[in-house]
Every structure is written in C-alpha cells, then in structure tokens.
Protein backbone atom coordinates (compact mmCIF):
# COMPACT_ATOMS: atom_id res chain seq x y z
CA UNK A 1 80.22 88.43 95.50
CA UNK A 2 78.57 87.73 91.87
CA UNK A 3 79.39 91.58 90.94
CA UNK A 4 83.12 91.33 92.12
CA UNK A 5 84.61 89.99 89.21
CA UNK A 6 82.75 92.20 86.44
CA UNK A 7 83.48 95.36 88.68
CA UNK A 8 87.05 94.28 88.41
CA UNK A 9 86.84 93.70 84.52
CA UNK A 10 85.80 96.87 83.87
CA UNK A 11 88.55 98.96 85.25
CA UNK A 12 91.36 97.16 84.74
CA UNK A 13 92.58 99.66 82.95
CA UNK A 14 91.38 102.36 85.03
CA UNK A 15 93.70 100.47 87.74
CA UNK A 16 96.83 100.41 86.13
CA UNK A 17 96.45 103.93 85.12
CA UNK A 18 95.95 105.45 88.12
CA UNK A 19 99.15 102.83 89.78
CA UNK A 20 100.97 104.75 86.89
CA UNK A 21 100.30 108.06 88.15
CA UNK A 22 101.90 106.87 91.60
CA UNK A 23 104.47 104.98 90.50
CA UNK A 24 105.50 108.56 88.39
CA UNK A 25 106.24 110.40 92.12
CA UNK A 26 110.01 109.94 92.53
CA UNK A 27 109.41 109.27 96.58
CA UNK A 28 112.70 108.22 97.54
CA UNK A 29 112.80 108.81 101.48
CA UNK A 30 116.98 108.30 101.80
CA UNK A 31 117.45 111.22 99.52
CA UNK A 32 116.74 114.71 101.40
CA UNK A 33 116.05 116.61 97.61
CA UNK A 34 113.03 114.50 97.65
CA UNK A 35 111.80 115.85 100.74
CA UNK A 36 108.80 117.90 98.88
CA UNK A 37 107.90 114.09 96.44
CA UNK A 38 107.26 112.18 100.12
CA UNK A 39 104.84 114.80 100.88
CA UNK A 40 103.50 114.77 97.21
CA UNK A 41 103.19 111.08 97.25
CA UNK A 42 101.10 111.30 101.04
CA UNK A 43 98.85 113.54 99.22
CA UNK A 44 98.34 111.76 96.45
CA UNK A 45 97.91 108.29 98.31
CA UNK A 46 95.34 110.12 100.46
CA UNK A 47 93.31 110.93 97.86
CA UNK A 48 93.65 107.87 96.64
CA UNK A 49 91.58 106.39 99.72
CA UNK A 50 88.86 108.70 99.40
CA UNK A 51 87.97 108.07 95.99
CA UNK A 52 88.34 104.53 96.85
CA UNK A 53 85.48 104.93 99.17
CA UNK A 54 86.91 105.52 102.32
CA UNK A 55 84.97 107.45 105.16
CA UNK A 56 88.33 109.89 105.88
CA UNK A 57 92.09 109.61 105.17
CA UNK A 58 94.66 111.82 106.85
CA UNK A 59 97.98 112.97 106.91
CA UNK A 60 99.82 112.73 109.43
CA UNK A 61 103.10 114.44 110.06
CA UNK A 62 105.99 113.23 112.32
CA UNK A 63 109.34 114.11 112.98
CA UNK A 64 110.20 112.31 109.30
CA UNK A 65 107.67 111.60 106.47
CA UNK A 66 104.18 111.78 107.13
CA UNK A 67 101.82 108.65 107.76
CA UNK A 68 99.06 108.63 105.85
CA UNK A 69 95.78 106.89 107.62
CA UNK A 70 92.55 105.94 106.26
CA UNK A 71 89.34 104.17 107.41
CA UNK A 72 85.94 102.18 106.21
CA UNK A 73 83.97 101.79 109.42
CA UNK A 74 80.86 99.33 108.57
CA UNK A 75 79.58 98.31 111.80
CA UNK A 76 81.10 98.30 115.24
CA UNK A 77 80.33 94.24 115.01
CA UNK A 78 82.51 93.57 112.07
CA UNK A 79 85.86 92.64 112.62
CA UNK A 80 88.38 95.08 111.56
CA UNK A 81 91.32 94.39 108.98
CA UNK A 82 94.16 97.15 109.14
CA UNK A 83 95.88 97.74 106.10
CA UNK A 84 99.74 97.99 106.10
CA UNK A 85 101.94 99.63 103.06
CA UNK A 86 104.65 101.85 102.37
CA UNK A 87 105.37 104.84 99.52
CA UNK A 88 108.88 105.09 99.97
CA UNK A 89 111.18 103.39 97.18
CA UNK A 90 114.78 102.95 97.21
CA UNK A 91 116.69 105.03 95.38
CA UNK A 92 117.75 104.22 91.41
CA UNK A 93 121.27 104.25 91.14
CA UNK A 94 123.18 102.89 89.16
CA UNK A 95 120.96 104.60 86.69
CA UNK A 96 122.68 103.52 83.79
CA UNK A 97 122.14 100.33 84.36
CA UNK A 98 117.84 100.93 83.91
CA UNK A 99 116.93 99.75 80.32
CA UNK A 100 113.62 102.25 81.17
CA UNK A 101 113.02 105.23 83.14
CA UNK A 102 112.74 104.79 86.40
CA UNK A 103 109.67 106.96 87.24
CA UNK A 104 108.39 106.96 83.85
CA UNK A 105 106.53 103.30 83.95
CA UNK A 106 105.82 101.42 81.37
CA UNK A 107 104.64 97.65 79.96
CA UNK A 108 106.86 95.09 78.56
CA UNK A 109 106.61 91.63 78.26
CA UNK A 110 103.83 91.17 80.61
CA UNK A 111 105.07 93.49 83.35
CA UNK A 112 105.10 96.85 85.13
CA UNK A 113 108.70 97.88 85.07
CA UNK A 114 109.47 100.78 87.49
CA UNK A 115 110.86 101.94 90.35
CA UNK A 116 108.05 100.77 93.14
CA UNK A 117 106.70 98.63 91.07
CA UNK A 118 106.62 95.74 92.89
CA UNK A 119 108.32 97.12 96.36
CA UNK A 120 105.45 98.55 98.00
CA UNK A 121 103.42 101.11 95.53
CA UNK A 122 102.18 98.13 93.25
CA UNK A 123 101.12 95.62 95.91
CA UNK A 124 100.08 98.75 98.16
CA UNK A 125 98.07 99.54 95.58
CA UNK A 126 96.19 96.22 95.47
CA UNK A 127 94.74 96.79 98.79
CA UNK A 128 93.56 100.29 97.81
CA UNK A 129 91.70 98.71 94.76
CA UNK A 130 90.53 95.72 96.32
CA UNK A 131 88.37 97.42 98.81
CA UNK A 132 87.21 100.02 96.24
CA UNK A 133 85.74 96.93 94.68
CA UNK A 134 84.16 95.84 97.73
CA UNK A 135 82.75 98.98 98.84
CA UNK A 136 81.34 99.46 94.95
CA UNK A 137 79.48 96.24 94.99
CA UNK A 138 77.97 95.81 98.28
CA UNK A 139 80.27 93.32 99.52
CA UNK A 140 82.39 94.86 102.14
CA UNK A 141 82.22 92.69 105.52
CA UNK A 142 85.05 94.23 107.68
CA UNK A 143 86.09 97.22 108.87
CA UNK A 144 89.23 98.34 107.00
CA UNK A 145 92.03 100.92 107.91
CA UNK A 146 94.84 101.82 106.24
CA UNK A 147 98.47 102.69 107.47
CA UNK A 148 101.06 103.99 105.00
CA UNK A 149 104.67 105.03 105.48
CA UNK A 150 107.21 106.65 104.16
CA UNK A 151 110.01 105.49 105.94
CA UNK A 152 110.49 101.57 105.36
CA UNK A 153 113.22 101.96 103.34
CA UNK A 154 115.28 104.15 105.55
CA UNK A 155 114.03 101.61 108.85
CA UNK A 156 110.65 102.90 109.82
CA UNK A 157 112.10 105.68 112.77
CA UNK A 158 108.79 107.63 113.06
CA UNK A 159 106.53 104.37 112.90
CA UNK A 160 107.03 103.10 116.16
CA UNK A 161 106.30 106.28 118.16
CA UNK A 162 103.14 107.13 116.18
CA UNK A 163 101.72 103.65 117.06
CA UNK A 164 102.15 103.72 120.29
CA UNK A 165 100.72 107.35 119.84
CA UNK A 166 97.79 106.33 118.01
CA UNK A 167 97.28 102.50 119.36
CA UNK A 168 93.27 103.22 120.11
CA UNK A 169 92.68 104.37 116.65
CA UNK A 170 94.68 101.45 115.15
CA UNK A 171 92.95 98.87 117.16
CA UNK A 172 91.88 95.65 114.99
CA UNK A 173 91.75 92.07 114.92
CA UNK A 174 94.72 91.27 112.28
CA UNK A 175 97.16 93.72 110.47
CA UNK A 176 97.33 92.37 106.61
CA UNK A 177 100.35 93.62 104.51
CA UNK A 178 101.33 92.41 100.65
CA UNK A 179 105.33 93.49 101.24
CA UNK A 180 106.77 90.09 100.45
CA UNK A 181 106.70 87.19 97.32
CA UNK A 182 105.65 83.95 96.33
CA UNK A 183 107.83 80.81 96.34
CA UNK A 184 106.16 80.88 92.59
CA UNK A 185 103.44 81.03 90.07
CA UNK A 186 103.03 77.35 90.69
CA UNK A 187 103.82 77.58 94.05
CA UNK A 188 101.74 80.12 95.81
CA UNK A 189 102.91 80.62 99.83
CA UNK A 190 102.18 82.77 102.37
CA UNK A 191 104.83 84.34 104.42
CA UNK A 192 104.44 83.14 108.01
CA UNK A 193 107.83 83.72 109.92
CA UNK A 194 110.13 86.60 109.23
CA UNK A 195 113.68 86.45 111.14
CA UNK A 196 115.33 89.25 113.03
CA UNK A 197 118.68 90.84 112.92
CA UNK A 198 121.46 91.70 115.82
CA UNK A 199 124.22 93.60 113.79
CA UNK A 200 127.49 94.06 115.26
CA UNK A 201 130.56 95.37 114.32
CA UNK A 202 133.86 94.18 116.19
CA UNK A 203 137.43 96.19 116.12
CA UNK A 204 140.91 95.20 117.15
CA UNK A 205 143.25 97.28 117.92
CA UNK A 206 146.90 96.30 118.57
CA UNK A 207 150.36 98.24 118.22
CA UNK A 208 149.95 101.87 118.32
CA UNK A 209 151.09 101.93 114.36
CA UNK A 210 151.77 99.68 111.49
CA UNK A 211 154.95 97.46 112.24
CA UNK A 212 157.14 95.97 109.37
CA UNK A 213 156.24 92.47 109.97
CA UNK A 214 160.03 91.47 109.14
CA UNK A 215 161.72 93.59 112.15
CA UNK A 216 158.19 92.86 114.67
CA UNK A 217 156.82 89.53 113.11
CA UNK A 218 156.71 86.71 115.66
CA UNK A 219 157.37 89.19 118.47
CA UNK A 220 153.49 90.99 118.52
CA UNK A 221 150.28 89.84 118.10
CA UNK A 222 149.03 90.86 114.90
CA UNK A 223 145.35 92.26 115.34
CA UNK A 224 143.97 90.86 111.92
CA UNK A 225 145.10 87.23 112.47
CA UNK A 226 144.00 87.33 116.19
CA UNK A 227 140.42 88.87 114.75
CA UNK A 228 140.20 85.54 112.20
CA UNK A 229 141.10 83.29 114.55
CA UNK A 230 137.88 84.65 116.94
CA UNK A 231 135.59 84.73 114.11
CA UNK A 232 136.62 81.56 112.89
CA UNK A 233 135.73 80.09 116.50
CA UNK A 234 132.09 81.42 116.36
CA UNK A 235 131.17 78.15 114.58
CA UNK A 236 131.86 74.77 114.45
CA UNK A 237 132.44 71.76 112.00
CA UNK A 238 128.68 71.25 112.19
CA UNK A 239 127.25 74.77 111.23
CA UNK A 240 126.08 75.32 114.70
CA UNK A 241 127.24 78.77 116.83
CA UNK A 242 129.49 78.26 119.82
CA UNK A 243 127.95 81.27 121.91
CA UNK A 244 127.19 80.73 125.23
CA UNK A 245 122.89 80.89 125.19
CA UNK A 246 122.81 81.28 122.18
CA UNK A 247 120.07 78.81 121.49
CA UNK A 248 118.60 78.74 124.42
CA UNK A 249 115.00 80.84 123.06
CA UNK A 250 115.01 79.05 119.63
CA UNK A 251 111.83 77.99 119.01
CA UNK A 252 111.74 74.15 117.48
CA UNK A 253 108.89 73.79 115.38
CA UNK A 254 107.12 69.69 115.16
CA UNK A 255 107.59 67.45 112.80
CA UNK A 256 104.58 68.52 111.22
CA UNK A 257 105.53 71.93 110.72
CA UNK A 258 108.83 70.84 109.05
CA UNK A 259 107.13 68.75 106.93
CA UNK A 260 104.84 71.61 105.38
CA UNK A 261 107.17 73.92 105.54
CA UNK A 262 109.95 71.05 103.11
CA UNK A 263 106.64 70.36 101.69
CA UNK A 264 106.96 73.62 98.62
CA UNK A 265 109.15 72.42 95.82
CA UNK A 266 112.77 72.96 95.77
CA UNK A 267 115.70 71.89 93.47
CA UNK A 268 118.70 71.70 95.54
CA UNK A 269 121.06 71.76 92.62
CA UNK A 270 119.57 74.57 90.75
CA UNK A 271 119.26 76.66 93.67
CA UNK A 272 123.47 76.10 94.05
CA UNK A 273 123.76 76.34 90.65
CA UNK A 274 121.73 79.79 90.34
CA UNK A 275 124.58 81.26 92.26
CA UNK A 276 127.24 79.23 91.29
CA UNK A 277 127.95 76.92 93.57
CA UNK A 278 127.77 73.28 93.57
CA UNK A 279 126.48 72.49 96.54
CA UNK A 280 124.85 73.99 99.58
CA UNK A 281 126.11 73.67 103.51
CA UNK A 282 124.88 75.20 106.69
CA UNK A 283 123.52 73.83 109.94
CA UNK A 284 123.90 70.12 110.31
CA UNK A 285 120.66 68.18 110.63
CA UNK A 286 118.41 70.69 108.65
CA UNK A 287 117.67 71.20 104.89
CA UNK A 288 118.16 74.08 103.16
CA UNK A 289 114.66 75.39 103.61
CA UNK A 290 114.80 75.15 106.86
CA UNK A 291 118.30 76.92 107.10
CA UNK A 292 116.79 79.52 104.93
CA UNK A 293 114.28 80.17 107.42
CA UNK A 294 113.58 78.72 111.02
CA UNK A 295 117.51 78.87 112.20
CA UNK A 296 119.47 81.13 113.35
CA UNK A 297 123.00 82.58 111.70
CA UNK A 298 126.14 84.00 111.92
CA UNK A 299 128.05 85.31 109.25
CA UNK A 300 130.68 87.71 108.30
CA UNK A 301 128.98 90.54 106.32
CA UNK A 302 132.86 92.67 106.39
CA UNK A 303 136.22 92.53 106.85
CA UNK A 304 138.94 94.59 106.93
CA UNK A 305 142.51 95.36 107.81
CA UNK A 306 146.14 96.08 106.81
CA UNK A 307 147.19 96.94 103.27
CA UNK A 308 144.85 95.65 100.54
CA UNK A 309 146.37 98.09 97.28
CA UNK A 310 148.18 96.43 94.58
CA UNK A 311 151.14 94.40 95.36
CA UNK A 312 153.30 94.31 98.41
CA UNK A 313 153.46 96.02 101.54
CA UNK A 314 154.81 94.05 104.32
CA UNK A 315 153.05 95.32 107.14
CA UNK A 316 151.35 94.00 111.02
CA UNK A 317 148.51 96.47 110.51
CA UNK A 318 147.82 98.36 113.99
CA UNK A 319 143.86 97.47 113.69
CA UNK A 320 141.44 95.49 111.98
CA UNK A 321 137.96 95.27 112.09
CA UNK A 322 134.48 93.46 111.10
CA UNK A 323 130.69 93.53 110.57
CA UNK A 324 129.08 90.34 111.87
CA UNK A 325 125.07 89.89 111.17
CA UNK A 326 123.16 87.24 113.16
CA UNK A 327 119.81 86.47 111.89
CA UNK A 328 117.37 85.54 114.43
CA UNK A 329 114.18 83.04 115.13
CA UNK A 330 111.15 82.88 116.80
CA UNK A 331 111.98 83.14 120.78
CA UNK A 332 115.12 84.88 120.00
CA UNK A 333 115.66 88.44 121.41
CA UNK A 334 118.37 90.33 119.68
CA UNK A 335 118.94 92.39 122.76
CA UNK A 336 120.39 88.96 124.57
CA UNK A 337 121.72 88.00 121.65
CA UNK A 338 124.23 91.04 121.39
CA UNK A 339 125.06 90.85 124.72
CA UNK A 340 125.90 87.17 124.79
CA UNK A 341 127.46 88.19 121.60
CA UNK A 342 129.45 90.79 123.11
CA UNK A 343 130.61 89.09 126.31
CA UNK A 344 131.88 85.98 124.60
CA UNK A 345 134.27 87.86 121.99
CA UNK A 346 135.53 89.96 124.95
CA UNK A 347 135.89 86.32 126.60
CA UNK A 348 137.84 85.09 123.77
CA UNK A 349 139.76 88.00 122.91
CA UNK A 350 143.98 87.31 123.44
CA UNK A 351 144.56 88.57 126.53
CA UNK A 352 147.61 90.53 125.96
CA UNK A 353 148.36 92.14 121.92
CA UNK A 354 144.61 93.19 121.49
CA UNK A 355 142.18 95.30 122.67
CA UNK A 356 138.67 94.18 121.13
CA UNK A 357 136.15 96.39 121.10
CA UNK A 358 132.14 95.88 120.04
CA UNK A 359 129.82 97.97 118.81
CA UNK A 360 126.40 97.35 118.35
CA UNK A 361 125.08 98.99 115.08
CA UNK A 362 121.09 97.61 114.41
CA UNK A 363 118.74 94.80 115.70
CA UNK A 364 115.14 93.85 115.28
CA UNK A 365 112.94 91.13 116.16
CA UNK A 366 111.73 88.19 114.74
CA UNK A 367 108.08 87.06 113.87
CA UNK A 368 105.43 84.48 114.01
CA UNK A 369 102.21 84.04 112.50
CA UNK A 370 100.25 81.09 113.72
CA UNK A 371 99.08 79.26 110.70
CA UNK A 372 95.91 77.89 112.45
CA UNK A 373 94.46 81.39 113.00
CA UNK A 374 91.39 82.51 111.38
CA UNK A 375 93.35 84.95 109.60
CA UNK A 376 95.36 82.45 107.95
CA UNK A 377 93.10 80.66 107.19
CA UNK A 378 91.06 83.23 105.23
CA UNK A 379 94.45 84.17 103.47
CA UNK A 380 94.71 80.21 102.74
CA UNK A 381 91.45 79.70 100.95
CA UNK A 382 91.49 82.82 99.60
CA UNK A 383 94.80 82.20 97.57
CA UNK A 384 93.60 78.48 96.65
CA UNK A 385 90.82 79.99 95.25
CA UNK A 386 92.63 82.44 92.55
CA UNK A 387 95.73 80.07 92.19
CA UNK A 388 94.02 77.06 92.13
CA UNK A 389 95.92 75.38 94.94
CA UNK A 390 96.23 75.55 98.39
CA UNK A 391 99.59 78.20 99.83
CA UNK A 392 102.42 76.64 101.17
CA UNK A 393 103.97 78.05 104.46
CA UNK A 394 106.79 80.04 103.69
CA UNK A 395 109.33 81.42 106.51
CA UNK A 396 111.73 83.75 105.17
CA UNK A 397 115.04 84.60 105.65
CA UNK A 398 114.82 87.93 105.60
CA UNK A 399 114.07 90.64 108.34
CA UNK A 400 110.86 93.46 108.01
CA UNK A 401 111.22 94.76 111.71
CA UNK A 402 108.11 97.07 111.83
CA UNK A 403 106.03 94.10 111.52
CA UNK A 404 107.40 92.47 115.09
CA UNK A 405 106.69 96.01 116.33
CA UNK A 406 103.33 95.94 115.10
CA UNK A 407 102.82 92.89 117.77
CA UNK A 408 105.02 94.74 120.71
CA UNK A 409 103.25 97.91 120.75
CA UNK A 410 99.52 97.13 118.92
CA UNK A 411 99.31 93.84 120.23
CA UNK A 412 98.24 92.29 116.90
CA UNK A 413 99.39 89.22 114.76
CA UNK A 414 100.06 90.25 110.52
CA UNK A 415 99.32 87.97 107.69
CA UNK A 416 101.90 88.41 105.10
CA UNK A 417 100.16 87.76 101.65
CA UNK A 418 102.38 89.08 99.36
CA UNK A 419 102.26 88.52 95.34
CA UNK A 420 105.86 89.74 94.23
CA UNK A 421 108.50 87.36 92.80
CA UNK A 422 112.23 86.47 92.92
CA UNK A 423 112.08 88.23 89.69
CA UNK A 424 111.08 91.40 90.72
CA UNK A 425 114.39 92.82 91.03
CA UNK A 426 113.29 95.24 93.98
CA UNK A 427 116.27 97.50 95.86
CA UNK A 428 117.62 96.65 91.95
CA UNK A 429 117.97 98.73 88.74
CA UNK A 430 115.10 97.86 86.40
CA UNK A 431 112.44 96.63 88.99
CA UNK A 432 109.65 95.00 87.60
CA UNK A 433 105.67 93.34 88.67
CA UNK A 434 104.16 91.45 86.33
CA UNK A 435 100.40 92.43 85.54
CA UNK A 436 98.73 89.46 86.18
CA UNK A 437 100.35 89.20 89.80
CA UNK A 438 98.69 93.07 90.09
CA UNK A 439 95.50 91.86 88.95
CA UNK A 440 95.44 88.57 90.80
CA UNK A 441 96.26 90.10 94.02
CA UNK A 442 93.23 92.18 93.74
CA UNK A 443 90.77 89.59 93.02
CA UNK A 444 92.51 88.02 95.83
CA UNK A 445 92.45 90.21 98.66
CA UNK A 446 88.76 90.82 98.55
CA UNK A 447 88.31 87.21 99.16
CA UNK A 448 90.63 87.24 102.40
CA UNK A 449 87.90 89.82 103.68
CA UNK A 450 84.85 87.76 102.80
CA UNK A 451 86.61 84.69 104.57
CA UNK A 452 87.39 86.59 107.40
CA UNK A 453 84.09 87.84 107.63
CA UNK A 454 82.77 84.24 107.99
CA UNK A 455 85.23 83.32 110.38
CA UNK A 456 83.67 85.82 112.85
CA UNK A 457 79.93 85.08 112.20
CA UNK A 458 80.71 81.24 113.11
C-alpha cells in the first residue's frame, strides 16, 4: 500500500475536477424535463468506471432511469465488494434561497457547495476514485462491482425488480454504500441500523356537510374532535404506543450494545437547544440516543379539518383527516404494523357519528448490520486509521429502504460508511461537502478493501 498515498497526492486535483464535471449534470429524477440529464448523467458515470479501470460498465435501462453497472473481477478467490450509489439529486427549489448556482459548483470555505454534493454524487464518487487508486498501484484485493441509480430520490421503483432480475450477476459477500454521515469530525461512526417506515393516513367522515356548531353542537359527533381524541390515545403518559402487538418483534439490544451505542458524545441541552426547545421527552426508560434510533414511533406528521382562514367561522366540519408515520426497528415488519395499525383505530373509532377510514400510503423495512462481521470490522479499522480513533456505532433514525431490500432479494448484509455531516444541508438549498471529508473518504475506502481482503485469507 506504500504507493497509495502518493497516487492519491497527485491527483487531487484531477479528482475534484472531474466530481465537478458530474456534479454540473442537473440529474434531478422527480422532474420529467430532466428526463434526457438522467440519461446524460448514466453515460457519463459509465465512463467514469472505465477510465477508472474497470473491466466493463453498462447501462442498463428499466421502466424508469437506467442502472448503471460496473465490474473489477481479480480472481474468482477474492471476495467480492459491491458498490452501492445513486446520481439522482433532489430538486433546487427554493432557488432563491442558493447563495451559488446550483449546478455550477464551486469552493468556499473549505467545501464543495452544490447540488449533489454531498447527497450521493460526492461520496459516490469516492468509491469510483478509491478503486482507481487501487487498481493504479497494484493493490486491489477484492472483486468490486458497482450499482448506480437514478431513482433514490423518487423511492428506488425500478431497483427492486432489476435485482431480483440480475441477483447472479450481483452476487458478493457485502454491499458497501457511503449514503449517510458522521456523528462528527471528532466523532467518526459508522451507520449500523437504519429504521423503517409504515405511513398511514386516517380520515373521518361525519355529517354529510358542515353544521353550524351553534344549531348542531352537542347533538353530533364532531369528526375532528373524535379524530384527536383517537390519536391522542395512540400513546401513553410514558411515551410508549398502546397498539395491540405492537412491540411484539422489537428487537432489544444488551446492555453492551446500549452502552456503545450512549458511548458517542452527546450534549443533551444543546441538542434541545439547537431546535429550540429546552428539554427533550420520548419513550420512558431510554435516552435520547437510543430514542433516536433503536425504538420505535408514532407521530402525527398532518392534520387537518374544518375552517382554518382568518377569523371566525363557527362550523362542525363534515370530515377531518391525518398522516400518521411510525418508524420502525429491527424485527419490526411494517406490513403487521399497518394492519395492527389499521384494526385498532377501526377498534377505537366512536361507534355511531364517524366513519373512519385508513389508507395506507408507504412502508419499508428496517435494517441491521452486525457489528462483529468481518465487514465491520474492516470498515472499523479502516476509519481508526484515517481519523485517528476507533468509529462509534451509530443507528439512525432515518429510513433508506433499498438497503433492507438489498438483504430480501440479494441476500447480503451493507456496511454504511458514510463521510457527510449534519452540515451538509442535503434535500436543502445551498448543499455543501467539505473537501477534506472527499479526500478522506478516499484514502479511506481503499483501506476497508485491504482489511477485507485479510479477513478472508485468515
């Protein structure tokens, strides 16, 4: 690995240059006039791979934006590493609100700001580079294939079937993605757990019209106050959720596990204060951390009913309705969960007044990486090395549902070594990278591979 490090020297700029040149393509998959950039953006992404040293890279087309695949076979001994990234960004607006252009990148204050920056092209990118480096010098270990998409932003519809489609060609021992950020600078981590999502929306509908509440008050139910008061049931005094079952597939992690995962550093007051609060609640029993990211939730994402204009209108609105999102754990299966969802509101619906109906709108799965896998344990020592201590365990909040599909239908566990930060600002006008976490991931990565490497020679 002695040449690594000068190989990387000397193109640093050659790196950020050519990350320029894709961050430039304006491939926003939610809008259809950028129908022609997603394919631009494929092409340019596949021939990114080849001059990166790759043996082939191909587009493929589906019934959305094309996948774009790529592959460094070595040996039919080494283990194999496959590569997971997206090219779709969101899209800009409000675009007044950018203090640059949003495809036009540029370098300020020690970062990359631009749309994609950070949120995938940028740490992408890193993976692209990284193995260039390895393949330039000699040092490449593993086989390495690479899956891009261009649907993540828009919930990955074609992904799914072209896996299962293509599930010999995608065989390998781990998937490896950068698509997520570090508790900090000083506090590197690497993103174990992910939590999924069961999404439902819930209407009541009660008198056939609006009612002045003077002449029917008293005398109907009224549909918004009979939706609160089922809502307000769904939890109790102690942050825990009253559905039947609902708990029933949580997983529980050991004491040991809650210990490294409350083992990263965390102000409890700033963290209120950040968002200006004074204080945080949730789930009796468990810190904030561990709210954050091993429990389940339930909370009211929308609400709505009845006259909200300016001033008065003294009504007993005919329906009212809300959005309820319940973020899931390991064990947890969001099917079950909507249906025990379901059958207890119709349970505790008023029997007469109201008619309650629910309607499922989206749902995904939660995920798991063992952090006693080989895998992790290359992405462990290969982050102490650069960062100069060792990652903590991090189990987010938040919900990436391809990468629970990548273990239903490929059969194979991710590592989630991302290097963005809070900071970023991704989904956000004016998102940003800085350039050292660009150049440190791609020192980084190559030393996942050579750890990896070892793991399977022992």
């Amino acid at each position: 690995m002695d040449k690594l490090t000068p190989y990387l020297e000397q193109n640093r700029d050659r790196f950020l240059d050519e990350l320029f040149e894709y961050l430039r393509i304006p491939s926003i998959s939610s809008q259809s006039e950028h129908k022609p950039d997603m394919l631009r953006c494929a092409e340019w992404l596949q021939g990114a791979l080849l001059k990166a040293g790759a043996d082939l890279a191909e587009i493929f087309p589906t019934a959305g934006n094309p996948i774009v695949y790529g592959e460094k076979i070595i040996s039919p001994e080494a283990p194999t590493v496959l590569v997971y990234g997206h090219y779709d960004v969101m899209p800009v607006d409000p675009i007044e609100l950018w203090n640059t252009q949003p495809f036009e990148p540029v370098i300020k204050e020690g970062r990359i700001w631009g749309r994609g920056a950070d949120d995938d092209k940028g740490q992408g990118f890193m993976h692209v580079k990284a193995v260039e480096a390895l393949i330039a010098t000699g040092n490449l270990r593993c086989n390495v294939k690479f899956m891009f998409e261009g649907e993540e932003e828009i919930g990955s519809g074609s992904l799914t079937t072209w896996c299962a489609e293509h599930k010999e060609m995608l065989q390998a021992d781990i998937i490896l993605v950068s698509d997520t950020s570090l508790l900090g600078m000083q506090t590197p981590s690497i993103t174990c757990g992910l939590r999924g999502l069961a999404f439902v929306e819930i209407e009541a509908t009660g008198p056939n019209r609006d009612l002045h509440s003077g002449l029917y008050g008293g005398a109907v139910v009224n549909p918004v106050n009979a939706l609160c008061q089922m809502i307000g049931s769904l939890t109790d005094a102690d942050g825990r959720i009253t559905i039947p079952g609902f708990y029933d597939d949580v997983h529980e992690f050991s004491a040991d596990e809650r210990a490294a995962i409350n083992s990263a550093p965390f102000d409890e007051r700033a963290f209120a204060a950040a968002i200006g609060l004074n204080e945080t609640r949730g789930e009796k029993g468990y810190t904030t951390m561990e709210r954050k990211g091993i429990r389940p939730t339930l909370d009211v994402c929308g609400i709505w009913g009845g006259y909200t204009g300016e001033g008065a209108k003294t009504i007993i609105p005919s329906t009212a309705h809300a959005k309820v999102s319940m973020r899931l754990v390991a064990g947890q299966d969001y099917h079950k969960i909507t249906e025990q969802f379901v059958a207890h509101i119709e349970k505790i619906a008023p029997r007469y007044g109201v008619t309650v109906k629910c309607t499922p709108l989206h749902g995904g799965y939660p995920y798991v990486a063992p952090t006693d896998s080989a895998a992790y344990q290359a992405a462990s020592r290969a982050m102490e090395e650069t960062f100069g201590r060792r990652p903590v365990p991090f189990y987010s909040g938040g919900s990436i549902p391809i990468i629970s599909t990548f273990e239903r239908v490929l059969g194979i566990k991710s590592i989630l070594m991302g290097f963005g930060l809070d900071t970023d600002a991704i989904h956000s006008p004016n998102e940003n990278y800085p350039l050292e976490n660009f150049y440190r991931g791609i020192a980084t990565i190559p030393l996942f591979y050579n750890y990896f490497a070892q793991s399977n020679d022992r």
